[in-house]
C-alpha atoms as a PDB file:
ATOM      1  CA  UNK A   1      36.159  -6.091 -54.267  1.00  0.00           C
ATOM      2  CA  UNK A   2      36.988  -9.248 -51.884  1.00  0.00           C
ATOM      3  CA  UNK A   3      35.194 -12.076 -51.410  1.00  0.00           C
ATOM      4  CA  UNK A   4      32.972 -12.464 -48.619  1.00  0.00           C
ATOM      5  CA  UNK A   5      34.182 -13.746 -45.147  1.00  0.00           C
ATOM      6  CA  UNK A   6      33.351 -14.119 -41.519  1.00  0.00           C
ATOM      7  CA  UNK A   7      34.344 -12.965 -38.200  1.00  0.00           C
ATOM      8  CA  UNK A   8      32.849 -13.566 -35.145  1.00  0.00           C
ATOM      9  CA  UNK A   9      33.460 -12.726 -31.472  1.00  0.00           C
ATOM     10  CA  UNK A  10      31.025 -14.321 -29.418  1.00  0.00           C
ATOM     11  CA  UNK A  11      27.631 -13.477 -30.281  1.00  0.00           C
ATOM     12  CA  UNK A  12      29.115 -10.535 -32.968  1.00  0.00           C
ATOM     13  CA  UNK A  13      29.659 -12.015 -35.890  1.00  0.00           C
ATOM     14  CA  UNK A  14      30.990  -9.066 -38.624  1.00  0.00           C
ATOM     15  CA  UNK A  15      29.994 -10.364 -42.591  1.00  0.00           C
ATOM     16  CA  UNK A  16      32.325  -8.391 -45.129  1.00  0.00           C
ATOM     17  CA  UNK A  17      33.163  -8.640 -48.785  1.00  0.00           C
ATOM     18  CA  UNK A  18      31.026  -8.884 -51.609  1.00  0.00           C
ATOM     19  CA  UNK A  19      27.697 -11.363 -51.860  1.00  0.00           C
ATOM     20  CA  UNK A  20      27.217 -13.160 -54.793  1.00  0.00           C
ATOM     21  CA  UNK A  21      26.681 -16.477 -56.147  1.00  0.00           C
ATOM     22  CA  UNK A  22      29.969 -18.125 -56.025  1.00  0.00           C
ATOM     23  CA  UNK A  23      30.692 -16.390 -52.589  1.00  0.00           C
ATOM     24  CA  UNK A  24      26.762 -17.317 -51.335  1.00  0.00           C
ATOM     25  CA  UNK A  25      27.528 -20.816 -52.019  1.00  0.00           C
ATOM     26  CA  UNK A  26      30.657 -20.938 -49.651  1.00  0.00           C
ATOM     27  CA  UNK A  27      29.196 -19.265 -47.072  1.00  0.00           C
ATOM     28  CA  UNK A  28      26.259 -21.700 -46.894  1.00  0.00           C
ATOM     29  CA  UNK A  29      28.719 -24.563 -46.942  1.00  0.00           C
ATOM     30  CA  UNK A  30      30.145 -23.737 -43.408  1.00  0.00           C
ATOM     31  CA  UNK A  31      27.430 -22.946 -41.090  1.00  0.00           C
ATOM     32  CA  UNK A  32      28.497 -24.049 -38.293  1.00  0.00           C
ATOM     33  CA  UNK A  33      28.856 -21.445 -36.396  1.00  0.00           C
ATOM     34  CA  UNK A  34      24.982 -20.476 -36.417  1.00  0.00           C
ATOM     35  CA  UNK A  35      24.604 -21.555 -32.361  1.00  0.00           C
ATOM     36  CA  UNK A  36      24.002 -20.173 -28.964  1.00  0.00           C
ATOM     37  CA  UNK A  37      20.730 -18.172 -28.310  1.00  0.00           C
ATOM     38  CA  UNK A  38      21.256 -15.092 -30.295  1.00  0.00           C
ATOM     39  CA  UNK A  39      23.432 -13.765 -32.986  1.00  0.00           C
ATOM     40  CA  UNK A  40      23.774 -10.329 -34.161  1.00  0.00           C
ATOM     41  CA  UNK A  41      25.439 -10.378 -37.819  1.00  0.00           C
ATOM     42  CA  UNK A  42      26.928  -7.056 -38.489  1.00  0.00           C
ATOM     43  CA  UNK A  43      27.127  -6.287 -42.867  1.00  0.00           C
ATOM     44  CA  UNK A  44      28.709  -2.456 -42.402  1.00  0.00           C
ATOM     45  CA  UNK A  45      31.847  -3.496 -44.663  1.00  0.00           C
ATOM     46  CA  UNK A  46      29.463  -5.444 -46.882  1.00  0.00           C
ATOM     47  CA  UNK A  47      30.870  -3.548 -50.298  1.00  0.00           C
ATOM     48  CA  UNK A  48      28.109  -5.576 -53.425  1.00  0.00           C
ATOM     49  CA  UNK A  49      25.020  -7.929 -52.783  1.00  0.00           C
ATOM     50  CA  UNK A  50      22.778  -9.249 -54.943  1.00  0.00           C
ATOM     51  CA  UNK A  51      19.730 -11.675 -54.648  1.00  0.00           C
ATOM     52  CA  UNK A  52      22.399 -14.245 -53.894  1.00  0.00           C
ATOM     53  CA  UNK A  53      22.944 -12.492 -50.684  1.00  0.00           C
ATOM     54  CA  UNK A  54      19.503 -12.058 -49.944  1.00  0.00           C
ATOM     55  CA  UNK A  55      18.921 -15.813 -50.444  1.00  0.00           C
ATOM     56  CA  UNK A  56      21.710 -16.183 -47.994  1.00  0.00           C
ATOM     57  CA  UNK A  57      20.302 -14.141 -45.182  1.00  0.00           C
ATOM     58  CA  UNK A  58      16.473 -15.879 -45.883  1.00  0.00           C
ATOM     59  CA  UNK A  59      18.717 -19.585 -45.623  1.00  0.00           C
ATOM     60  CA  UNK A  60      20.611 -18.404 -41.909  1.00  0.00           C
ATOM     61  CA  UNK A  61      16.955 -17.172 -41.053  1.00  0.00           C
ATOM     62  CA  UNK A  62      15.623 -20.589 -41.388  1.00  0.00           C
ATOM     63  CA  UNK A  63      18.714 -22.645 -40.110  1.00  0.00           C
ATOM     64  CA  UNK A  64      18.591 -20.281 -37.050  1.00  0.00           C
ATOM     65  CA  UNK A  65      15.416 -20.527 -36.521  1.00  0.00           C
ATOM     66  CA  UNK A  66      15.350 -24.747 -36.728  1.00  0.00           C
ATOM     67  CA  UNK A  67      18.022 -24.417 -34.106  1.00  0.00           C
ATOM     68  CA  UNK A  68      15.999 -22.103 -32.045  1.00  0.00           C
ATOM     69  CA  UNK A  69      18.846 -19.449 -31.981  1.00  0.00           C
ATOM     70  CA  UNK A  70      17.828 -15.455 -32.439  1.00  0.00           C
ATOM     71  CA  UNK A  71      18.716 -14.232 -35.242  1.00  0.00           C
ATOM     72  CA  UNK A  72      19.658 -10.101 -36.152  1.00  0.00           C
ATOM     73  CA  UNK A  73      21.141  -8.312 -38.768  1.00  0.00           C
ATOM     74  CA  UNK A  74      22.436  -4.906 -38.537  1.00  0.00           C
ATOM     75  CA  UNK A  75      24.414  -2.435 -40.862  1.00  0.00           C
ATOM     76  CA  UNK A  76      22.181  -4.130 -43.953  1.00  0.00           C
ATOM     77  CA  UNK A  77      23.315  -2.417 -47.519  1.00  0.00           C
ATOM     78  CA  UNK A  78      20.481  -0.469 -49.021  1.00  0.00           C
ATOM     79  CA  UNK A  79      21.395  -2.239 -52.541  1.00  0.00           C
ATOM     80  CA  UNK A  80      20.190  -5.613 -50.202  1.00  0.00           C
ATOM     81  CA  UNK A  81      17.208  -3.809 -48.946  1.00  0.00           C
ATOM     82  CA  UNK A  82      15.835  -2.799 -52.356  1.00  0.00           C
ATOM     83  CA  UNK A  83      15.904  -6.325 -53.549  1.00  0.00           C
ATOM     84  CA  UNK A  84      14.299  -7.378 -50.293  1.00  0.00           C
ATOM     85  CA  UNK A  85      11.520  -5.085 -51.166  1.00  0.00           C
ATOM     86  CA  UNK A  86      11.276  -6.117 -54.733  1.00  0.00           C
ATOM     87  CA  UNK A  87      10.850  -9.646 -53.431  1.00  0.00           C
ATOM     88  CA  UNK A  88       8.427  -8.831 -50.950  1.00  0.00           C
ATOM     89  CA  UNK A  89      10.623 -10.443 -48.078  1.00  0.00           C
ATOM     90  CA  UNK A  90      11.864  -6.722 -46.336  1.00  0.00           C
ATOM     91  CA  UNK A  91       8.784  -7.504 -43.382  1.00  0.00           C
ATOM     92  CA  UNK A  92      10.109 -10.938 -42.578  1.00  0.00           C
ATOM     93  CA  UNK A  93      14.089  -9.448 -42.226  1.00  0.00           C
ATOM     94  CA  UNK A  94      15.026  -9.142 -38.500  1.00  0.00           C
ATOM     95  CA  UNK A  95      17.012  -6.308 -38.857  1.00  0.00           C
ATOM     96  CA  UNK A  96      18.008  -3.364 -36.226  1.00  0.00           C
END
C-alpha cells in the first residue's frame, strides 16, 4: 500500500493511496489547492480508508464550502461508504 497523494489537472483532481491517520494529517496540511468554482475529486485508485479518510472528505467539505467552491467526489470506496453510513454522514456526501 502507498501513501496517499494528489494529482490534479484543472478542476480533476485524482486522490490515490491509502487514507489513514498519519496520511489524513498531511493531506489536511496542504490545502491549497481547494479553489476555483468546482472540483471533482476522483478516489478510483483509493486502495484502504478508514474514518480518518472520512474525516478528511467532511474537513475539504467545509473548507470548500467557506470558500464558496463546489465540491464532488466520485469513484468513493465502498469500505468509505460503510463508515459514512455508520456515522450517519452518507446524506451530507456530494458524491456522483
Amino acid at each position: 500500500m502507498s501513501e496517499a497523494s494528489l494529482s490534479q489537472q484543472g478542476s480533476l483532481v485524482k486522490l490515490t493511496g491509502r487514507l489513514d491517520f498519519s496520511s489524513v494529517a498531511s493531506l489536511l496540511a496542504k490545502n491549497d489547492w481547494l479553489q476555483g468554482d468546482q472540483l471533482q475529486i476522483d478516489m478510483a485508485d483509493v486502495e484502504q480508508s478508514n474514518s480518518a479518510g472520512l474525516a478528511l472528505l467532511l474537513e475539504w467539505m467545509k473548507i470548500a464550502q467557506k470558500k464558496g467552491l463546489q465540491i464532488k467526489y466520485h469513484n468513493v470506496p465502498e469500505q468509505l461508504l460503510v463508515i459514512a453510513r455508520a456515522y450517519g454522514v452518507d446524506q451530507n456526501l456530494p458524491i456522483i
